[in-house]
Protein backbone atom coordinates (compact mmCIF):
# COMPACT_ATOMS: atom_id res chain seq x y z
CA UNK A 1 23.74 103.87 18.05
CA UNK A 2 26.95 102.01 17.36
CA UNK A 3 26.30 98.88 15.10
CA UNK A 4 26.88 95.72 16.43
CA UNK A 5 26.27 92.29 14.89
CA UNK A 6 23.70 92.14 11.74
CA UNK A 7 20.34 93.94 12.25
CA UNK A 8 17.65 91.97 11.69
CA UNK A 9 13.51 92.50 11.26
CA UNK A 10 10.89 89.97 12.72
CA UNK A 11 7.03 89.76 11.80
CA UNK A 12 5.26 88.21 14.85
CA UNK A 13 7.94 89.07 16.98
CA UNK A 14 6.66 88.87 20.34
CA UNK A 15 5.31 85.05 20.33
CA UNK A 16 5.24 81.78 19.11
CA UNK A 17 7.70 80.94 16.36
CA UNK A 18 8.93 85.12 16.02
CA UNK A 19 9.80 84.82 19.70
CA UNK A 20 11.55 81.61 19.32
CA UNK A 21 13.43 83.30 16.06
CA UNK A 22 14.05 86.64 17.97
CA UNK A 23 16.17 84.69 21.14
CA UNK A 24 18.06 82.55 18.18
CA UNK A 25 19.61 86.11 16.53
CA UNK A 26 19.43 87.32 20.12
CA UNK A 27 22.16 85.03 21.28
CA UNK A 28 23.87 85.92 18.13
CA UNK A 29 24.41 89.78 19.20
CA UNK A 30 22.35 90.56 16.41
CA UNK A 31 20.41 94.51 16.99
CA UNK A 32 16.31 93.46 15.93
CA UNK A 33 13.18 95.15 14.94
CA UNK A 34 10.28 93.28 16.76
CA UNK A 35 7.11 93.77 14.74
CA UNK A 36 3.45 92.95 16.47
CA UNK A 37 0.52 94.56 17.28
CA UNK A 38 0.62 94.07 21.05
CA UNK A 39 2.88 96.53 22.76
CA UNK A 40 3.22 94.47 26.43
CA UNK A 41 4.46 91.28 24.55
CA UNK A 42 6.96 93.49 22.78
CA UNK A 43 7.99 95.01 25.58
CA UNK A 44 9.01 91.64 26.82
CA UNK A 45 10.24 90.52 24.24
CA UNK A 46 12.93 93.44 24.07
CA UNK A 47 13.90 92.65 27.59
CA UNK A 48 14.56 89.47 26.57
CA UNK A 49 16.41 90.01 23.74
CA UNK A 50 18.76 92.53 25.46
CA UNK A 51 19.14 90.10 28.47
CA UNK A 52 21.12 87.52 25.70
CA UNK A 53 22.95 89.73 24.43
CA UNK A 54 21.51 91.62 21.54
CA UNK A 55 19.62 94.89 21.25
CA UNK A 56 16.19 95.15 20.34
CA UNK A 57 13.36 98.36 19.13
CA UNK A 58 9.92 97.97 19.66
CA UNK A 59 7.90 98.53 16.45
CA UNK A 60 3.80 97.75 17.62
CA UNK A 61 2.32 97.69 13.61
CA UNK A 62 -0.20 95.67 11.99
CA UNK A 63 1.52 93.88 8.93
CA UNK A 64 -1.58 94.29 7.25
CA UNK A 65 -0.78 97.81 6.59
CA UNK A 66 1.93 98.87 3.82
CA UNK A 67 2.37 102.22 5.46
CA UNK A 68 3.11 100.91 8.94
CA UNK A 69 5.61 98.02 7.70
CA UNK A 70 7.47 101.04 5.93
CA UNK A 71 7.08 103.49 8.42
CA UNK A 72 8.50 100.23 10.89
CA UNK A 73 11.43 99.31 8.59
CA UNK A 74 13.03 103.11 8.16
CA UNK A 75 13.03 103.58 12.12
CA UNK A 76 14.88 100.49 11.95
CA UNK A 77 17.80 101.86 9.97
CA UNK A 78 17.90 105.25 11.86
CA UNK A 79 18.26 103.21 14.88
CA UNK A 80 20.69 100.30 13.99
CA UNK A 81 21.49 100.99 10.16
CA UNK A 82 20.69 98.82 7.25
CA UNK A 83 18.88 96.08 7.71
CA UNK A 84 20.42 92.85 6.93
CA UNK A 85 17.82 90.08 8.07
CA UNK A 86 14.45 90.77 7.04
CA UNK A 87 11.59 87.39 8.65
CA UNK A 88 8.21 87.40 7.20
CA UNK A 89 6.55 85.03 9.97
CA UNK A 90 3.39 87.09 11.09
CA UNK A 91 0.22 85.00 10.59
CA UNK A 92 -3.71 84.37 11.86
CA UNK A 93 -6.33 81.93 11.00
CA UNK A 94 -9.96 80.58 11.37
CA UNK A 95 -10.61 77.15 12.22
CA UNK A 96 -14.66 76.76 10.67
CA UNK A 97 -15.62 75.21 8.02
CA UNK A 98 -15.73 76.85 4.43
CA UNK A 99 -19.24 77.28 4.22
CA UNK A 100 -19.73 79.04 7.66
CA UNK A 101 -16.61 81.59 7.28
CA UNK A 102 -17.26 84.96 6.35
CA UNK A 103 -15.79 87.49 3.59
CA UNK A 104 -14.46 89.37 5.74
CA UNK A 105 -12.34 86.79 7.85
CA UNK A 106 -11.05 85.66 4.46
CA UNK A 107 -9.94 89.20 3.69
CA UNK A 108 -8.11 89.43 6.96
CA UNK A 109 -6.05 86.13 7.00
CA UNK A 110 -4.99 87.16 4.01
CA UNK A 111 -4.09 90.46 4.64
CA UNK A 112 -1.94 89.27 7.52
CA UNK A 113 -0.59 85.66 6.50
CA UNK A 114 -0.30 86.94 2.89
CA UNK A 115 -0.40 90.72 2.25
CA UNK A 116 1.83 90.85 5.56
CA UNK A 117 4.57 89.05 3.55
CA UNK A 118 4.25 90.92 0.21
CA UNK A 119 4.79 94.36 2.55
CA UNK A 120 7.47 93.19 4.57
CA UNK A 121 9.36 91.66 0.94
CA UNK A 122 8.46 95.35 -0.30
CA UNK A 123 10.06 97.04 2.68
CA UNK A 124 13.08 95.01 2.63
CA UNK A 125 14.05 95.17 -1.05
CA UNK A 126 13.38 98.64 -1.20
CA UNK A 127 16.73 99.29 1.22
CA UNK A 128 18.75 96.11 0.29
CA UNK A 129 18.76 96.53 -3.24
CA UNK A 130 20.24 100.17 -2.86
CA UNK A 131 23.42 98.77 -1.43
CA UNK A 132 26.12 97.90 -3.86
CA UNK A 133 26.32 96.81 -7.53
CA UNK A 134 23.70 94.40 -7.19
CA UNK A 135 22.36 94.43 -3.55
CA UNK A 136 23.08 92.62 0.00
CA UNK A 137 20.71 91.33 2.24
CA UNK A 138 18.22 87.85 3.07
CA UNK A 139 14.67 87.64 3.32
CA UNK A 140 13.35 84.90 4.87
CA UNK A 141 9.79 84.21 4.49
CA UNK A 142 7.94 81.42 6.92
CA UNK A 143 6.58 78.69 5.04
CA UNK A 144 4.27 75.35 5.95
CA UNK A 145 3.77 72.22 5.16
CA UNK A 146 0.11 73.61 4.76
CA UNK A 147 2.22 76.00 1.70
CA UNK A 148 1.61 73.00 -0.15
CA UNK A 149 -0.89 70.66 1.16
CA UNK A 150 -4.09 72.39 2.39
CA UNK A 151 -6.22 70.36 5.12
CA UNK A 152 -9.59 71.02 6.22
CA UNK A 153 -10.90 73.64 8.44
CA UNK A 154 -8.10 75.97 7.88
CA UNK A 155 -9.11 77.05 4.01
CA UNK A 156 -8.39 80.59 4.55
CA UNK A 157 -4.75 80.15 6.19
CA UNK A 158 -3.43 77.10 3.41
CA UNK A 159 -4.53 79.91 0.79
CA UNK A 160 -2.71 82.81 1.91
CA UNK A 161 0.37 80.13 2.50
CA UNK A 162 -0.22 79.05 -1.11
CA UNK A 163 -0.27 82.95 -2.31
CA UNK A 164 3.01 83.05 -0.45
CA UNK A 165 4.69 80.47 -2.54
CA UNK A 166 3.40 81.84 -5.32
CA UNK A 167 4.66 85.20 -4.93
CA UNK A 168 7.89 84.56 -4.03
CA UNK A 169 8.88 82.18 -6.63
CA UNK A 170 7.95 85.14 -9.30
CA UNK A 171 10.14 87.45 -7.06
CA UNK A 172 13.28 84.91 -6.57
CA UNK A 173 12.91 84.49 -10.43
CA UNK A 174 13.04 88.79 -10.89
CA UNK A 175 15.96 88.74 -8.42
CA UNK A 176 18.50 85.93 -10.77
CA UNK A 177 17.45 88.49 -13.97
CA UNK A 178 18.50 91.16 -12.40
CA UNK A 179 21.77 89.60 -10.81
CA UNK A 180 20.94 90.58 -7.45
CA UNK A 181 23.00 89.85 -4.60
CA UNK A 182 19.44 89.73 -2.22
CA UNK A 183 18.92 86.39 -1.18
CA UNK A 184 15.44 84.96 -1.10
CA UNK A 185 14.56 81.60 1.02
CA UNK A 186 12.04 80.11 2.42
CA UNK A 187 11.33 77.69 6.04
CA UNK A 188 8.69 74.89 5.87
CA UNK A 189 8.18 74.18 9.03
CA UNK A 190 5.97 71.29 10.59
CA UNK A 191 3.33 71.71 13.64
CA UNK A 192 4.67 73.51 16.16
CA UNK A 193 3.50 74.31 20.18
CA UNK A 194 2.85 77.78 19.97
CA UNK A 195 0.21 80.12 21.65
CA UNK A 196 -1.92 80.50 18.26
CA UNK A 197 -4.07 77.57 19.06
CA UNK A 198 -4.88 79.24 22.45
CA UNK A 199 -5.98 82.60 20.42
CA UNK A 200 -7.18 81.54 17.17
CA UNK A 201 -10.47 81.92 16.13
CA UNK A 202 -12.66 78.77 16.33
CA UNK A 203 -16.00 77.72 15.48
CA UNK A 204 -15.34 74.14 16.48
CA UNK A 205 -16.95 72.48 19.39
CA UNK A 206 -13.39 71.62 20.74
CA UNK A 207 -10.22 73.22 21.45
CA UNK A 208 -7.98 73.37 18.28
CA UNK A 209 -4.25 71.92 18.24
CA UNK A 210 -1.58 71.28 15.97
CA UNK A 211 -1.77 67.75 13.83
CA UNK A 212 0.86 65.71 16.12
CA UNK A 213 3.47 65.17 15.93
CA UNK A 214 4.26 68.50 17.85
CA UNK A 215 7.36 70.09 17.84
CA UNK A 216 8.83 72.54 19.93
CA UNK A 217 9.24 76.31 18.34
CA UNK A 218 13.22 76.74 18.95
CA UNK A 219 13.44 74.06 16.15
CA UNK A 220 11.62 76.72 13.42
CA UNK A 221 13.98 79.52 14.87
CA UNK A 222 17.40 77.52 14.38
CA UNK A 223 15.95 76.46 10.80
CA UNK A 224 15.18 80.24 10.53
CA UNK A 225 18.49 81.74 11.44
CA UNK A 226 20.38 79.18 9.71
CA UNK A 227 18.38 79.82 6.46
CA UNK A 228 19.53 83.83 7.11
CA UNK A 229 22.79 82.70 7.00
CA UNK A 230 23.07 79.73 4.47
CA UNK A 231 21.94 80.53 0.88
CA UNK A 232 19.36 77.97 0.21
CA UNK A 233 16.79 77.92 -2.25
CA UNK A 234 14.42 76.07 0.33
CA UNK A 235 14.55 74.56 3.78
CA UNK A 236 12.07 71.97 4.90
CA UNK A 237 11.83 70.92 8.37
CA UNK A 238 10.48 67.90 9.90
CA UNK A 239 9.45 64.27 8.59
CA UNK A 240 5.91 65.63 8.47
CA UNK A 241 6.24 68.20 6.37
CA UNK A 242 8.71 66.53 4.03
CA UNK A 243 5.70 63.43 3.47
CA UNK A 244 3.20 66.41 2.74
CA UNK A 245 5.20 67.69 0.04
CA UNK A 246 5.76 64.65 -1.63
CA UNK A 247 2.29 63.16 -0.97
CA UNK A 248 0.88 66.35 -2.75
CA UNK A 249 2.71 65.65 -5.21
CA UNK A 250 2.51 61.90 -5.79
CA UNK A 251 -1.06 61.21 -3.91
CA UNK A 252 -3.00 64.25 -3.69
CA UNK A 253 -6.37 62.28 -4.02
CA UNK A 254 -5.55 59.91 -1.32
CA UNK A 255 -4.09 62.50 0.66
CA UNK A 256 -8.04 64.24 0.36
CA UNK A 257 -9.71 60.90 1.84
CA UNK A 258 -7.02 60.22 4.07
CA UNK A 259 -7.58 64.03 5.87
CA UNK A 260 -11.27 63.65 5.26
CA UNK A 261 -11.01 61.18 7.43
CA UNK A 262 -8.92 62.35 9.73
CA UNK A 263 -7.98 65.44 9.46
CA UNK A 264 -11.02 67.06 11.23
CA UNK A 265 -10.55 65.33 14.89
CA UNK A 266 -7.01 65.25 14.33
CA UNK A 267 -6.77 69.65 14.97
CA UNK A 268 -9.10 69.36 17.92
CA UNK A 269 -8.15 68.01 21.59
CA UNK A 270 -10.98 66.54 23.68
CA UNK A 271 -11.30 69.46 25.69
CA UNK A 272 -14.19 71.88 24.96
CA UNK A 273 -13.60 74.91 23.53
CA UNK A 274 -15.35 78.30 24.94
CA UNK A 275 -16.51 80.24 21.73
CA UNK A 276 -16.55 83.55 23.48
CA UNK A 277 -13.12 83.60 24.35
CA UNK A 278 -10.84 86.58 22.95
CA UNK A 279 -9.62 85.64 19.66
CA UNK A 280 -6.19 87.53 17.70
CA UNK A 281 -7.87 87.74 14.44
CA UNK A 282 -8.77 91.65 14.85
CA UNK A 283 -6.66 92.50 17.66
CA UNK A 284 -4.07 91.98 19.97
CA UNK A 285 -5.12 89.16 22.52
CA UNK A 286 -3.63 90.54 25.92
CA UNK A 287 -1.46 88.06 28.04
CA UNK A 288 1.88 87.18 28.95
CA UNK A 289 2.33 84.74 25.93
CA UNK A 290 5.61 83.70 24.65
CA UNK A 291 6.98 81.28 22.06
CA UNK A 292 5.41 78.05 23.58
CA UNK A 293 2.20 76.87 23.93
CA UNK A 294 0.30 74.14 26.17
CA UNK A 295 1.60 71.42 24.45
CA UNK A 296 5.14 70.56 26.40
CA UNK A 297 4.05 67.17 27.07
CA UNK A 298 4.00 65.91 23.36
CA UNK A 299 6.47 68.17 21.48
CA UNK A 300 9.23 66.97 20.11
CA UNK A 301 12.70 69.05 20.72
CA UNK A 302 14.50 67.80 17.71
CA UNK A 303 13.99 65.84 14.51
CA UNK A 304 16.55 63.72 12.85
CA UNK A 305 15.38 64.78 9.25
CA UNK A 306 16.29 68.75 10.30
CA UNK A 307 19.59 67.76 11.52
CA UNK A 308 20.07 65.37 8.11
CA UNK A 309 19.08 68.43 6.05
CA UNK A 310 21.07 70.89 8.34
CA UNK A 311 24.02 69.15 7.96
CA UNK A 312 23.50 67.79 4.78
CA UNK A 313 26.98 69.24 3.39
CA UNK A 314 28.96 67.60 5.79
CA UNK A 315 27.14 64.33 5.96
CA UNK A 316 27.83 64.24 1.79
CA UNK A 317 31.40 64.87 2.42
CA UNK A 318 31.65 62.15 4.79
CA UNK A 319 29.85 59.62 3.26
CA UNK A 320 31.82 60.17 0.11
CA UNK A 321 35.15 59.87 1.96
CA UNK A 322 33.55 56.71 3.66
CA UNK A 323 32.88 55.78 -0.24
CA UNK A 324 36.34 56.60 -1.40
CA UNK A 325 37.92 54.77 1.63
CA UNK A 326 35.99 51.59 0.93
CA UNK A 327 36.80 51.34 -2.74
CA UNK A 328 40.58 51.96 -2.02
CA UNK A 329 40.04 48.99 0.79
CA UNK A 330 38.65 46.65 -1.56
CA UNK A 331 41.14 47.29 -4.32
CA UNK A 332 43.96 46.84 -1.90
CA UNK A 333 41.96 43.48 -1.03
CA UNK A 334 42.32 42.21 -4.63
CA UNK A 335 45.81 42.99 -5.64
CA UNK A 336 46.75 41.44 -2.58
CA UNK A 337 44.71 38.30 -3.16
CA UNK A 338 45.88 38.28 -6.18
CA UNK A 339 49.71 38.11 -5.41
CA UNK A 340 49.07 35.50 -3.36
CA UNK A 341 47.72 32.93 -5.84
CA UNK A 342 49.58 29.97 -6.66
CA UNK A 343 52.52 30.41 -9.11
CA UNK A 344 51.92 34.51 -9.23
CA UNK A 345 55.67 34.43 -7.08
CA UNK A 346 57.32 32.21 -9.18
CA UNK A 347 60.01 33.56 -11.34
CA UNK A 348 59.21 34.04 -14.73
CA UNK A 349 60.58 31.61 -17.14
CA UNK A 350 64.32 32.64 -19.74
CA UNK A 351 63.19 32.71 -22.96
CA UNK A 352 64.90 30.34 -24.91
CA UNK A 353 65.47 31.07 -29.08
CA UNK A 354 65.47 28.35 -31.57
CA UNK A 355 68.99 27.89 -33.33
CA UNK A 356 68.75 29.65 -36.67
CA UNK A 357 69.45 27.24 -39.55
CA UNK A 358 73.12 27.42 -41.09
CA UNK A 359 74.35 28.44 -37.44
């Protein structure tokens, strides 16, 4: 197939934040790999994709398996050529508390929210550093606020994010020894309306949602794409998230009382929740999901801190030429006021020599 735009790889393609981030590069013309385990949502998804414009291949895999990620990531670049895009953003969780989860649903988050990522990075630098004297290519992995502040109920996710951060700064510091041109970024994004608290696992009494404020999923996939295209170390998105990371890191034991207190009702709605509902933490929960969830009526489409950070370039050159402009007003101010003074137009006074004696 003819190339056309960049080609691009997403993990948890066919819902939720991946589906959001998979119309974004869609609209771009950009040729994608969608990577999920559910083949109908995929299917979907590619329609969708090719409806705006881009060109997509279905890929069903489990990210926790190396061999399928690999076995994903080479059909990608027989189909569309090398892969320039590469978004680690597939993820599950349990929402229990720590002394009723079990081994085994530890071993699983992880293997998805943090093996997953490992795999995909593995896949991905394994074809863009082959290109070049030092490689081309961006992997983008999708961070949380929950990356650096864990809250209750959600041990096993917050650990695998944690993992996450700690694997990739080791990698980003690997990549600047060995001059590569591959750049590495992460998206911290805030909580988001997406399907996942329809389909996670629960063993509370009520139906789980994200810790308001809300916001709406195309806001992770513009932060996404424009991390792919922008070469930032970091991107944080969201007044939430930003207060977690400092908070951590300024008031991590009041931030433990203050979630202790309210961290536990704040996840759950006052709905009941049905404990013998399908769940996605083994498998593929079947439905027509797509990126947003049930929470429309409280999430937010923008945030004024994203669009501060987005922009952040141009707001610094405009405030400085604001700065500039004000100094050059004010010292315009003062040399005039101080031509106008009293005596500052009079004419400066002859000088007048004493006669020298004998003359």
């Amino acid at each position: 197939m003819k190339r056309m735009g960049q080609v691009v790889v997403v993990t948890g393609a066919s819902a939720g934040v991946g589906r959001a981030t998979v119309r974004a590069f869609a609209k771009r013309g950009a040729s994608i790999g969608l990577i999920a385990r559910g083949r109908e949502r995929l299917v979907a998804t590619a329609r969708e994709v090719e409806s705006l414009g881009g060109r997509a291949l279905v890929l069903p895999a489990d990210v926790a398996h190396a061999g399928a990620i690999e076995r994903a990531a080479s059909r990608v670049e027989n189909v569309f050529g090398p892969i320039d895009v590469w978004v680690n953003n597939a993820m599950t969780s349990v929402f229990s508390w720590v002394r009723e989860m079990r081994p085994r649903e530890y071993r699983r988050v992880t293997d998805v929210t943090y093996h997953g990522v490992v795999y995909g990075t593995l896949a991905a630098l394994k074809r863009m550093s082959q290109r070049g004297h030092s490689g081309h290519g961006c992997i983008v992995q999708v961070g949380s606020a929950l990356a650096h502040r864990s809250i209750p109920l959600q041990s096993a996710y917050c650990g695998a994010k944690h993992a996450m951060i700690g694997f990739t700064d080791s990698l980003r510091s690997e990549l600047l020894a060995q001059g590569s041109g591959i750049h590495l970024t992460v998206v911290h994004l805030p909580a988001l309306n997406t399907p996942q608290f329809h389909w996670v696992k629960s063993r509370m009494p009520s139906r789980s949602q994200p810790v308001p404020p809300i916001f709406q999923p195309e806001l992770a996939a513009d932060a996404i794409v424009f991390a792919s295209q922008n070469r930032r170390r970091e991107l944080v998105v969201g007044w939430p998230t930003l207060k977690a990371i400092w908070g951590q890191k300024f008031l991590p034991a009041w931030l433990d009382r203050h979630l202790a207190d309210e961290g536990i009702q704040g996840q759950q709605t006052d709905e009941s929740d049905d404990h013998y509902r399908p769940h996605n933490l083994w498998r593929s929960v079947v439905g027509r999901y797509g990126a947003h969830g049930d929470f429309h009526d409280r999430a937010k489409r923008w945030c004024s801190q994203w669009l501060i950070n987005k922009h952040r370039g141009l707001i610094t050159g405009a405030m400085a030429v604001l700065t500039v402009g004000a100094i050059g007003q004010m010292l315009l101010r003062r040399v005039g006021q101080s031509r106008l003074r009293p005596g500052n137009n009079l004419p400066a006074p002859s000088r007048i020599e004493s006669p020298r004696p004998g003359t």
